[in-house]
C-alpha atoms as a PDB file:
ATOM      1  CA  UNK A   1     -41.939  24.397  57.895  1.00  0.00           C
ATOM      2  CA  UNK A   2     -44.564  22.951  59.728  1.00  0.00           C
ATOM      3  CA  UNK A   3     -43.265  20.088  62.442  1.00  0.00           C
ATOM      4  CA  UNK A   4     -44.921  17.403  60.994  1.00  0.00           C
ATOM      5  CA  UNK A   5     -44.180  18.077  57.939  1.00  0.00           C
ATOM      6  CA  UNK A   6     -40.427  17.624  59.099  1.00  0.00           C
ATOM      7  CA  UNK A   7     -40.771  15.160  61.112  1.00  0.00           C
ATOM      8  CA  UNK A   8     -42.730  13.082  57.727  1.00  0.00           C
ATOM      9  CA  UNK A   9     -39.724  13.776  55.528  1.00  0.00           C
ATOM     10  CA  UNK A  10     -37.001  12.526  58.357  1.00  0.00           C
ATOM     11  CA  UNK A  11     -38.914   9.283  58.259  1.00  0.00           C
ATOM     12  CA  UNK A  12     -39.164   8.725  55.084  1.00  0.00           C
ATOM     13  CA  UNK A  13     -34.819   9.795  54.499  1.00  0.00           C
ATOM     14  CA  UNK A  14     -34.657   7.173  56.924  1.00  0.00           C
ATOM     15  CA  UNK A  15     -36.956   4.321  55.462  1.00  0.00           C
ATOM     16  CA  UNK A  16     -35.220   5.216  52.111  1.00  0.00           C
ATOM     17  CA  UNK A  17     -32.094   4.552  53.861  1.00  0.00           C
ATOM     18  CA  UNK A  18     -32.807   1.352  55.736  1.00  0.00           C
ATOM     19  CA  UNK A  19     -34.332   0.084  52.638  1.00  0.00           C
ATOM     20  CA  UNK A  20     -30.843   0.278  50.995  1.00  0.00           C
ATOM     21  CA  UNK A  21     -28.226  -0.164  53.605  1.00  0.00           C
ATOM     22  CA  UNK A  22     -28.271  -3.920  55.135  1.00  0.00           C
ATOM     23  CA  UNK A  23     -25.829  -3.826  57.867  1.00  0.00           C
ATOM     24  CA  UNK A  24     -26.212  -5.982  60.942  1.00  0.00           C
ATOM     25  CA  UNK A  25     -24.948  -5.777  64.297  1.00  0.00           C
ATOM     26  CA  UNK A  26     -22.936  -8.886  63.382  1.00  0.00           C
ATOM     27  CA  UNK A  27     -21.364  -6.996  60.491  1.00  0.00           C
ATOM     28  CA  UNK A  28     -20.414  -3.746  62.541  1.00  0.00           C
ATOM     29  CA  UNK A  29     -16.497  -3.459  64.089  1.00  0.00           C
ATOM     30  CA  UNK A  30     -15.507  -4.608  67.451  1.00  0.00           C
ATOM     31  CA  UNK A  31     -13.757  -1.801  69.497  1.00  0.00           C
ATOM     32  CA  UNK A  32     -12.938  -4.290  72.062  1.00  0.00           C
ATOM     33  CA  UNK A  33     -13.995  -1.803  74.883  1.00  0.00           C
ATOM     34  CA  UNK A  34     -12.502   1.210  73.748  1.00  0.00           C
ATOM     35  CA  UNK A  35     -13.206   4.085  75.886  1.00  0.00           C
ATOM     36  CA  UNK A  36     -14.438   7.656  73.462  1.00  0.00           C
ATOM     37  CA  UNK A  37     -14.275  10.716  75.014  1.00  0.00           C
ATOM     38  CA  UNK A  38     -17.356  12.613  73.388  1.00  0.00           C
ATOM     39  CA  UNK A  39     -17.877  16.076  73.709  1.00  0.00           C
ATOM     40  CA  UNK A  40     -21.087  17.984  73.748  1.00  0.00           C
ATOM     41  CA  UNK A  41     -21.886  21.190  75.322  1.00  0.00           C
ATOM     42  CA  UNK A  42     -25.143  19.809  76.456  1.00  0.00           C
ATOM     43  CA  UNK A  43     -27.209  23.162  76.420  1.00  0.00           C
ATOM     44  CA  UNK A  44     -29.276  22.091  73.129  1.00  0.00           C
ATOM     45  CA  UNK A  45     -32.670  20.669  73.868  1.00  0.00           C
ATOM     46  CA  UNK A  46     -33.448  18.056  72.597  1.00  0.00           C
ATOM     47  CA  UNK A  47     -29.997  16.847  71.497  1.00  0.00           C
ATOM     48  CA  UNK A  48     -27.923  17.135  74.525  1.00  0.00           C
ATOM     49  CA  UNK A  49     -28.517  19.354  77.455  1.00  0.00           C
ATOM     50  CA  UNK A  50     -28.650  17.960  81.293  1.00  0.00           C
ATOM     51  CA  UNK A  51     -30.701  15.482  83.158  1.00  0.00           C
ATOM     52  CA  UNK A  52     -31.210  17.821  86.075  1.00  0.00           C
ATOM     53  CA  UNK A  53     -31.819  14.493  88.218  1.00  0.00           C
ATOM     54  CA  UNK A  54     -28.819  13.265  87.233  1.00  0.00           C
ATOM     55  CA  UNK A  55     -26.670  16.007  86.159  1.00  0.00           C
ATOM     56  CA  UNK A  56     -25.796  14.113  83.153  1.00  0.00           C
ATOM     57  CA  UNK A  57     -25.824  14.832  79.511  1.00  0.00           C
ATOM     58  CA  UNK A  58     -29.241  13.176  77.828  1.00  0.00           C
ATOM     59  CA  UNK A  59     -31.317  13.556  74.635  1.00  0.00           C
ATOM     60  CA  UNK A  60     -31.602  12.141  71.145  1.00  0.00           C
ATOM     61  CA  UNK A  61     -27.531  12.756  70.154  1.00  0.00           C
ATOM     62  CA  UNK A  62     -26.584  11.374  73.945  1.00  0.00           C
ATOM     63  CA  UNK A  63     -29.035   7.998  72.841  1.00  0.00           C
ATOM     64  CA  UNK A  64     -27.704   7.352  68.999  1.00  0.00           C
ATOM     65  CA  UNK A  65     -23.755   7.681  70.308  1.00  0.00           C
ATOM     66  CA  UNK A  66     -24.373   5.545  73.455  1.00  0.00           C
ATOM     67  CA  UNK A  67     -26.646   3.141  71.129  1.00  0.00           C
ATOM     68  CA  UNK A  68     -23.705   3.065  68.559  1.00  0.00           C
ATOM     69  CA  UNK A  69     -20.844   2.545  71.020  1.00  0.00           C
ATOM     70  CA  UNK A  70     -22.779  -0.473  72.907  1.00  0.00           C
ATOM     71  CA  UNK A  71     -23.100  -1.620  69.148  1.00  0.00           C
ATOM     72  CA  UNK A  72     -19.482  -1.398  68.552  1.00  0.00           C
ATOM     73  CA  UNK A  73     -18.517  -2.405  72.360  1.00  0.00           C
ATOM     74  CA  UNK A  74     -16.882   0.798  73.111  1.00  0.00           C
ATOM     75  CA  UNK A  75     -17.832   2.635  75.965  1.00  0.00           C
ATOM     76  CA  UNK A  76     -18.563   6.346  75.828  1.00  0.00           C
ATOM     77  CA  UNK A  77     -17.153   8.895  78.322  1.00  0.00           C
ATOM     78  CA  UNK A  78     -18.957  12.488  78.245  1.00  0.00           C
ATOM     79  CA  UNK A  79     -16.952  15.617  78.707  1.00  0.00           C
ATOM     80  CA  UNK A  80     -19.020  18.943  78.471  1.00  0.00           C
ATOM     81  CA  UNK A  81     -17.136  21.596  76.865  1.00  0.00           C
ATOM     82  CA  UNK A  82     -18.422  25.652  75.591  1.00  0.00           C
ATOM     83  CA  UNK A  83     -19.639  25.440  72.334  1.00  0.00           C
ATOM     84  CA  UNK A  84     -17.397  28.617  71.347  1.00  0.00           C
ATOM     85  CA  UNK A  85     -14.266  25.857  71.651  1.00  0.00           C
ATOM     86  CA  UNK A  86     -15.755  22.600  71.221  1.00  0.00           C
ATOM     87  CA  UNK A  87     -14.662  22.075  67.541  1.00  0.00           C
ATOM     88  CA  UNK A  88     -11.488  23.293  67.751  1.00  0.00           C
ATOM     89  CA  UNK A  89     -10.733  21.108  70.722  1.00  0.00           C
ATOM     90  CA  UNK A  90     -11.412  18.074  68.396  1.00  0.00           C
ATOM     91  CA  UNK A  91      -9.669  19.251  65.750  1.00  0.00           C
ATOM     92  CA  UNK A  92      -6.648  19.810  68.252  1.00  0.00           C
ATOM     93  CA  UNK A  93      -7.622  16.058  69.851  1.00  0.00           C
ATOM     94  CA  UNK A  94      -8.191  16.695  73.147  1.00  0.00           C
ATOM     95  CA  UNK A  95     -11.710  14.976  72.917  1.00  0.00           C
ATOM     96  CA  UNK A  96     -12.083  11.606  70.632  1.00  0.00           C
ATOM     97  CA  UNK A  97     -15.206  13.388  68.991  1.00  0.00           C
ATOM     98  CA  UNK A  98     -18.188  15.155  69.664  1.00  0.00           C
ATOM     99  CA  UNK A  99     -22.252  15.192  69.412  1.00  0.00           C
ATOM    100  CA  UNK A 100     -24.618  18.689  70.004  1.00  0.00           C
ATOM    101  CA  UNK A 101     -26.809  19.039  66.967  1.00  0.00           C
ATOM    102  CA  UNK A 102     -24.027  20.330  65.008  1.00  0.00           C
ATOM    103  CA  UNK A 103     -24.261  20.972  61.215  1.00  0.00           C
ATOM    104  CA  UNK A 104     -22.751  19.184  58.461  1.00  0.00           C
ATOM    105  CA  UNK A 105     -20.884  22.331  56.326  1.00  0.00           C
ATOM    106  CA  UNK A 106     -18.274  22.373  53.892  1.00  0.00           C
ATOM    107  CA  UNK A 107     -16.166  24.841  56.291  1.00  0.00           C
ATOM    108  CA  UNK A 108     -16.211  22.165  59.064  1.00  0.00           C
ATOM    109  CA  UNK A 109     -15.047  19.624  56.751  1.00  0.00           C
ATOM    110  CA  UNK A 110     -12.013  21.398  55.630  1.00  0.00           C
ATOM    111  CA  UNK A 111     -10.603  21.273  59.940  1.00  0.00           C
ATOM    112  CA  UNK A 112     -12.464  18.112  61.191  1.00  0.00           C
ATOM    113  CA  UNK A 113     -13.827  14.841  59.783  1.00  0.00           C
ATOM    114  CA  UNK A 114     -17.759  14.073  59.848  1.00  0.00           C
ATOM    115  CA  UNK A 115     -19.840  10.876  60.234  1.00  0.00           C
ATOM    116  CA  UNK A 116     -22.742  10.085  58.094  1.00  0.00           C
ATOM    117  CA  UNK A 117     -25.738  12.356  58.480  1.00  0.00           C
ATOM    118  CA  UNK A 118     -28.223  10.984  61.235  1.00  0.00           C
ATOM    119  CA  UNK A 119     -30.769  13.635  61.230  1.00  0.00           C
ATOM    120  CA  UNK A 120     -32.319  16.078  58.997  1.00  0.00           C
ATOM    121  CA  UNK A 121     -33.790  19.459  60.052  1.00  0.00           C
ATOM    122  CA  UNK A 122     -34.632  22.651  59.334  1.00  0.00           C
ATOM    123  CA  UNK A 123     -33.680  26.544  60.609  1.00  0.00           C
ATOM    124  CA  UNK A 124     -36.955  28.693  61.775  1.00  0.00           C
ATOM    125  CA  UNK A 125     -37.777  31.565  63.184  1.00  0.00           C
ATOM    126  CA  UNK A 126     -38.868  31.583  67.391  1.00  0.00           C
ATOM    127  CA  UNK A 127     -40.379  34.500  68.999  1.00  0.00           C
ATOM    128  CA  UNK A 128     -42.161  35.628  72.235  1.00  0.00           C
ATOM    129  CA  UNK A 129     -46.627  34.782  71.917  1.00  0.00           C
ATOM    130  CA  UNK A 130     -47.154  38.524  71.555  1.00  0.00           C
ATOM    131  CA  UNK A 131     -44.692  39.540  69.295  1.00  0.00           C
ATOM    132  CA  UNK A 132     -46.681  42.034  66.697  1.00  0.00           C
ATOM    133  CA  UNK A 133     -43.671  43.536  64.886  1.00  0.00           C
ATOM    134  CA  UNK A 134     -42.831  41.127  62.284  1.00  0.00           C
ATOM    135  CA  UNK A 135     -44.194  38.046  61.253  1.00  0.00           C
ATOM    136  CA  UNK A 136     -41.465  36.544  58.701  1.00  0.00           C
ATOM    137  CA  UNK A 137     -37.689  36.888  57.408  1.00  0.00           C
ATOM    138  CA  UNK A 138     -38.934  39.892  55.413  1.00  0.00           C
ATOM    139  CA  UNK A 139     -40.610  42.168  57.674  1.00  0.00           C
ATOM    140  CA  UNK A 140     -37.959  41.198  60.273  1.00  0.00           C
ATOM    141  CA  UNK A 141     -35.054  41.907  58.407  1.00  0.00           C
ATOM    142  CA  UNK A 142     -37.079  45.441  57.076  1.00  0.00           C
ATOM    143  CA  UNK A 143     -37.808  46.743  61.421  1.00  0.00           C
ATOM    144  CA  UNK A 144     -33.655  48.009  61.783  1.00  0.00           C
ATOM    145  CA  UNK A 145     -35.037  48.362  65.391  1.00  0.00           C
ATOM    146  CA  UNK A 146     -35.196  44.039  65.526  1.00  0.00           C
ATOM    147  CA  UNK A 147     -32.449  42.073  66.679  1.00  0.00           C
ATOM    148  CA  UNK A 148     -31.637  38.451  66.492  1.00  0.00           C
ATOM    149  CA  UNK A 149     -29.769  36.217  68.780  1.00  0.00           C
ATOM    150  CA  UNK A 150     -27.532  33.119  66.880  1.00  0.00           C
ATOM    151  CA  UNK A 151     -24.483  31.461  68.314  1.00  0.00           C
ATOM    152  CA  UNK A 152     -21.352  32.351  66.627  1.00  0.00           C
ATOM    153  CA  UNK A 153     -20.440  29.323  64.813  1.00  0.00           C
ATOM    154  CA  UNK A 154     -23.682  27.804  64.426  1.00  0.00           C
ATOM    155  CA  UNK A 155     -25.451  27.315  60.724  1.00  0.00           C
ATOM    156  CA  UNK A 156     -27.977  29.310  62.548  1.00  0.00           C
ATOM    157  CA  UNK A 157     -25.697  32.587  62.758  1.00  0.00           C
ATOM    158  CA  UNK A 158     -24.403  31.899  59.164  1.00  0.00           C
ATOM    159  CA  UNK A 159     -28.154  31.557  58.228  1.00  0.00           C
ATOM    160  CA  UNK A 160     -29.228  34.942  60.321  1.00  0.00           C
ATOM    161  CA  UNK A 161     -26.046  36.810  58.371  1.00  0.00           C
ATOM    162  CA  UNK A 162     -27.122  35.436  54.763  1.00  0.00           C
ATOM    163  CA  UNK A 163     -30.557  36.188  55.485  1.00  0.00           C
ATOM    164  CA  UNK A 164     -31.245  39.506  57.385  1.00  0.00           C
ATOM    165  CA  UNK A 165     -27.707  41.102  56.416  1.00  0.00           C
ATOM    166  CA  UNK A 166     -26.993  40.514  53.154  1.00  0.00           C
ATOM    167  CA  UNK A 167     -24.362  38.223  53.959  1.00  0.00           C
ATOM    168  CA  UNK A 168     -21.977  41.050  55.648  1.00  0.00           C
ATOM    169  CA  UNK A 169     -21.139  40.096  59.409  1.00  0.00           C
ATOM    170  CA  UNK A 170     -21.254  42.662  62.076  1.00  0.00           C
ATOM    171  CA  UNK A 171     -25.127  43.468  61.978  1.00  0.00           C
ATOM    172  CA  UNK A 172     -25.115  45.730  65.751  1.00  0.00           C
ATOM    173  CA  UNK A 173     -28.604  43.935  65.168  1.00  0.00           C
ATOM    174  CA  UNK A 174     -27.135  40.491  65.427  1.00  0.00           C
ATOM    175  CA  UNK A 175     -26.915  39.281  68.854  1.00  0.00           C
ATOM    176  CA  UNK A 176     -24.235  36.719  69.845  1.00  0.00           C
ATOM    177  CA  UNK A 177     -24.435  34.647  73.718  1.00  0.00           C
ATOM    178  CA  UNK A 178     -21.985  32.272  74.809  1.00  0.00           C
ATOM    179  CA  UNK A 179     -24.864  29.418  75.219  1.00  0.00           C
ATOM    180  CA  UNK A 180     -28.198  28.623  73.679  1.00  0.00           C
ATOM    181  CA  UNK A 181     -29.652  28.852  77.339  1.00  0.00           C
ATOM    182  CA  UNK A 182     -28.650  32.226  77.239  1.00  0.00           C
ATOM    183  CA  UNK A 183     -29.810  32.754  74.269  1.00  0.00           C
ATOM    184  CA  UNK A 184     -32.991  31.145  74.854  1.00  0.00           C
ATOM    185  CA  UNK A 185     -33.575  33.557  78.562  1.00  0.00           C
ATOM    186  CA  UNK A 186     -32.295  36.729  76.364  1.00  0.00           C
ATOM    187  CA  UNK A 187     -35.488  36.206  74.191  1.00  0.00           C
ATOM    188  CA  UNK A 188     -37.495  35.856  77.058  1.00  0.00           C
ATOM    189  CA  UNK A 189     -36.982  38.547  79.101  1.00  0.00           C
ATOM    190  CA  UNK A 190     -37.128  40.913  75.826  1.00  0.00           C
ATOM    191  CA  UNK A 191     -33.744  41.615  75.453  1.00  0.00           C
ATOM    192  CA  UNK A 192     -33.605  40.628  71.501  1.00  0.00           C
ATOM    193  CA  UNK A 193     -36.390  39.908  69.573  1.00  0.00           C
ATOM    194  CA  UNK A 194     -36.308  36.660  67.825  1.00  0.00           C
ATOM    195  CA  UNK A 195     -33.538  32.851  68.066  1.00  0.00           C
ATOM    196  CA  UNK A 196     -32.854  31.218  65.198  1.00  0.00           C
ATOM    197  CA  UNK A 197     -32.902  27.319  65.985  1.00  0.00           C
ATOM    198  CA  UNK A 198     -34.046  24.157  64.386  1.00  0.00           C
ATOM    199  CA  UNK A 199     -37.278  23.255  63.791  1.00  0.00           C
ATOM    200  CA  UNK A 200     -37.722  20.383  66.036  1.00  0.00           C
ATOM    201  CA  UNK A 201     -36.207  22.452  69.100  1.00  0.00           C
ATOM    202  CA  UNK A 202     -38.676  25.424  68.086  1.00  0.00           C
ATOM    203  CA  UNK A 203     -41.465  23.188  68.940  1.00  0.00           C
ATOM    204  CA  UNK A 204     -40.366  21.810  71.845  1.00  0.00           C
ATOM    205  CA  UNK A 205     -39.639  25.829  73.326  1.00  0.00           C
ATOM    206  CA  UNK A 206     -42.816  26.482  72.263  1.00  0.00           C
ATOM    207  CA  UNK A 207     -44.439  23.041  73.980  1.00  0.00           C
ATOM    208  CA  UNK A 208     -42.379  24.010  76.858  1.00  0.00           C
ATOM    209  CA  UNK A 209     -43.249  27.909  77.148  1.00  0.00           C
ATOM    210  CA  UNK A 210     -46.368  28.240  78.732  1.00  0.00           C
ATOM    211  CA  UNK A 211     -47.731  30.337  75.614  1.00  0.00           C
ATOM    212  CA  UNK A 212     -45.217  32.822  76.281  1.00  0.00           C
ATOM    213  CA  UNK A 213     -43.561  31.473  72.997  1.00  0.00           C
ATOM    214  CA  UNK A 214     -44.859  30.888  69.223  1.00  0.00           C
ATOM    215  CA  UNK A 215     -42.427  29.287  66.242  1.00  0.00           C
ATOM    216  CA  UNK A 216     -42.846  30.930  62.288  1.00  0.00           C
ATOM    217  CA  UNK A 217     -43.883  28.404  59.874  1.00  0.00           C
ATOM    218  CA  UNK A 218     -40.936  29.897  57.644  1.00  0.00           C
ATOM    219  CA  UNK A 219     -38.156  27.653  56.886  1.00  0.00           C
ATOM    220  CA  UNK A 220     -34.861  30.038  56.640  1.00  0.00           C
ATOM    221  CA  UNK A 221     -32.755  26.384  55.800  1.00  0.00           C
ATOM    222  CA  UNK A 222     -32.042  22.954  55.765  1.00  0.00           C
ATOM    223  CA  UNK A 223     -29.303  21.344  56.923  1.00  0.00           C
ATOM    224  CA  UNK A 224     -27.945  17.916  58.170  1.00  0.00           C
ATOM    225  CA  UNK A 225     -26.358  17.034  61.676  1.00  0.00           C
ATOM    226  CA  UNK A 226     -23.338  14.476  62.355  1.00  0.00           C
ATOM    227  CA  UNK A 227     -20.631  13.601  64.840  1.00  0.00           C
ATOM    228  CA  UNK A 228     -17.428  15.475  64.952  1.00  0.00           C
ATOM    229  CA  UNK A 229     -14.080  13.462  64.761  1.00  0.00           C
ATOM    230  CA  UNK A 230     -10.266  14.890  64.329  1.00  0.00           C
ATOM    231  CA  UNK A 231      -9.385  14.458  60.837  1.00  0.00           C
ATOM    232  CA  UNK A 232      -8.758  10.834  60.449  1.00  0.00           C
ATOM    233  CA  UNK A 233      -9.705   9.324  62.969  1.00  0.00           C
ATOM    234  CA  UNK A 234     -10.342   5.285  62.868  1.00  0.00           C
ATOM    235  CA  UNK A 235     -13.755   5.913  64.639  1.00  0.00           C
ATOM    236  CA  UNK A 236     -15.610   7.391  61.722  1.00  0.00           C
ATOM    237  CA  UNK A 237     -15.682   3.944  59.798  1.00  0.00           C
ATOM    238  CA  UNK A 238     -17.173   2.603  62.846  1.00  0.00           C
ATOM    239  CA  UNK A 239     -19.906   5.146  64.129  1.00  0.00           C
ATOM    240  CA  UNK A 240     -21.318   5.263  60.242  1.00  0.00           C
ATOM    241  CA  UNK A 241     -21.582   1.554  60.243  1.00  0.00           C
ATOM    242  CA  UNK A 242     -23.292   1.396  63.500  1.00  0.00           C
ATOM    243  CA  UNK A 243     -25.934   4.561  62.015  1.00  0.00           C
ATOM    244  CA  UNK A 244     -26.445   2.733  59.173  1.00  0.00           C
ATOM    245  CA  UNK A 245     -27.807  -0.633  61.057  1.00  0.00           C
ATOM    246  CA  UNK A 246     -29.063   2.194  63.305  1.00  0.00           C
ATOM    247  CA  UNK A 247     -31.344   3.166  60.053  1.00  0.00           C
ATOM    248  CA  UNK A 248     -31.961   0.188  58.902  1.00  0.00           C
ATOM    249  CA  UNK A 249     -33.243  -1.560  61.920  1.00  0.00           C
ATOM    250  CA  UNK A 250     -36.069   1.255  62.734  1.00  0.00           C
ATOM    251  CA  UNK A 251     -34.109   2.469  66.115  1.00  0.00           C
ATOM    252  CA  UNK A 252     -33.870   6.358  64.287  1.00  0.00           C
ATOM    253  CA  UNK A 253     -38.302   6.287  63.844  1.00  0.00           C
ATOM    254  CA  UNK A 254     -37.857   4.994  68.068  1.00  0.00           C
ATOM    255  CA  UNK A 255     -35.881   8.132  68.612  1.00  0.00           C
ATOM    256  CA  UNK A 256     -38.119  10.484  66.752  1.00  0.00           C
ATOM    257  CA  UNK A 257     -40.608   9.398  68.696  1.00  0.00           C
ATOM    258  CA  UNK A 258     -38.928   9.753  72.404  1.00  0.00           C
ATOM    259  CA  UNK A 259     -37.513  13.248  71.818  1.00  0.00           C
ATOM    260  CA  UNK A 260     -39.171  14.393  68.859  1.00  0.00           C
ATOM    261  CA  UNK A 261     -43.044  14.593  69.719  1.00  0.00           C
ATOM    262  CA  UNK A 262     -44.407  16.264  72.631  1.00  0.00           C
ATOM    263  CA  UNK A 263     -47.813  15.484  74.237  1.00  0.00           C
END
């Protein structure tokens, strides 16, 4: 999957959308200045990770929650939390809900309650600029000297398992770090051979790297992102009302364009 090609289809989901969903920010609920504690692990450029400046969580999840909350007149409070536990600690409501990029699955939805889908990407394949090995899923998954890096938890380790392994956890070739950082300095410095990450985030490595870093055109899978709430919470009704003005007003094509392009 080529970026623009991606980033062509997430407009048009989105004009689709605001063509059909009218709400206004005079329609949307009134929190009366509830205070959210939102999670994020912040390590997942260019969702959430940290303003080194600041020290503060930014990127395009940070902007649509803080966009929705002023829309709703709530006021957000970010708490950075591991990945590895993030999800469970909403499910066990010691955070209100949480935003990193994370995957709408049917798993998820069975311990924790989802918002609308706000973005749609894709899973590829990122390696170092001189890798010679392998150049797809095939000839990866064929080199039982190769090894892959994935989050545990993350579509992208589900995706790695279904598609180098047969489905069967375990691989000694699948590599698991406790943060994409990690991750991302493990490929690097050579000590596993290729991260699976979204599309969008391949691109900006890649942008980022210097050359040392190239992204497959291969697209491994699709998948959706959305917030994270405890199962039933009252804030879901609210946060998909305020993404669906958020659609229908153009602020998701204003979002693409901050984080989503590089120049």
């Amino acid at each position: 999957m080529m970026f623009r090609t991606l980033k062509t289809l997430a407009v048009a989901a989105f004009t689709l959308a605001a063509a059909t969903v009218g709400a206004s920010a005079a329609e949307l609920p009134d929190l009366k200045g509830r205070t959210i504690a939102f999670a994020t692990a912040a390590d997942y450029n260019p969702y959430a990770f940290i303003d080194t400046a600041t020290n503060q969580p930014i990127g395009y999840d940070i902007d649509v929650v803080n966009e929705a909350a002023k829309r709703l007149n709530a006021t957000v409070e970010w708490k950075i939390v591991a990945w590895d536990i993030m999800l469970q600690a909403i499910r066990d409501k010691q955070f209100d809900a949480g935003a990193d990029g994370i995957t709408i699955t049917e798993e998820r939805k069975g311990v924790v309650d989802f918002s609308d889908a706000y973005f749609a990407a894709s899973t590829r394949m990122l390696i170092r600029a001189d890798e010679t090995r392998f150049s797809d899923s095939k000839s990866f998954a064929a080199d039982e000297k190769l090894t892959v890096v994935a989050l545990p938890g993350t579509s992208q380790y589900y995706v790695a398992v279904g598609t180098f392994f047969g489905g069967t956890e375990g691989s000694p070739r699948l590599k698991q770090f406790d943060t994409f950082e990690n991750s991302l300095l493990a490929l690097n410095a050579g000590d596993v051979d290729l991260l699976l990450t979204d599309g969008y985030s391949a691109d900006k490595f890649v942008a980022a790297s210097g050359g040392k870093l190239k992204a497959l055109d291969e697209v491994l899978g699709a998948e959706e992102f959305g917030f994270v709430f405890p199962k039933g919470s009252d804030l879901v009704a609210p946060f998909n009302a305020a993404i669906a003005a958020m659609k229908a007003d153009g602020s998701f094509e204003k979002l693409n364009e901050k984080w989503l392009t590089h120049k």
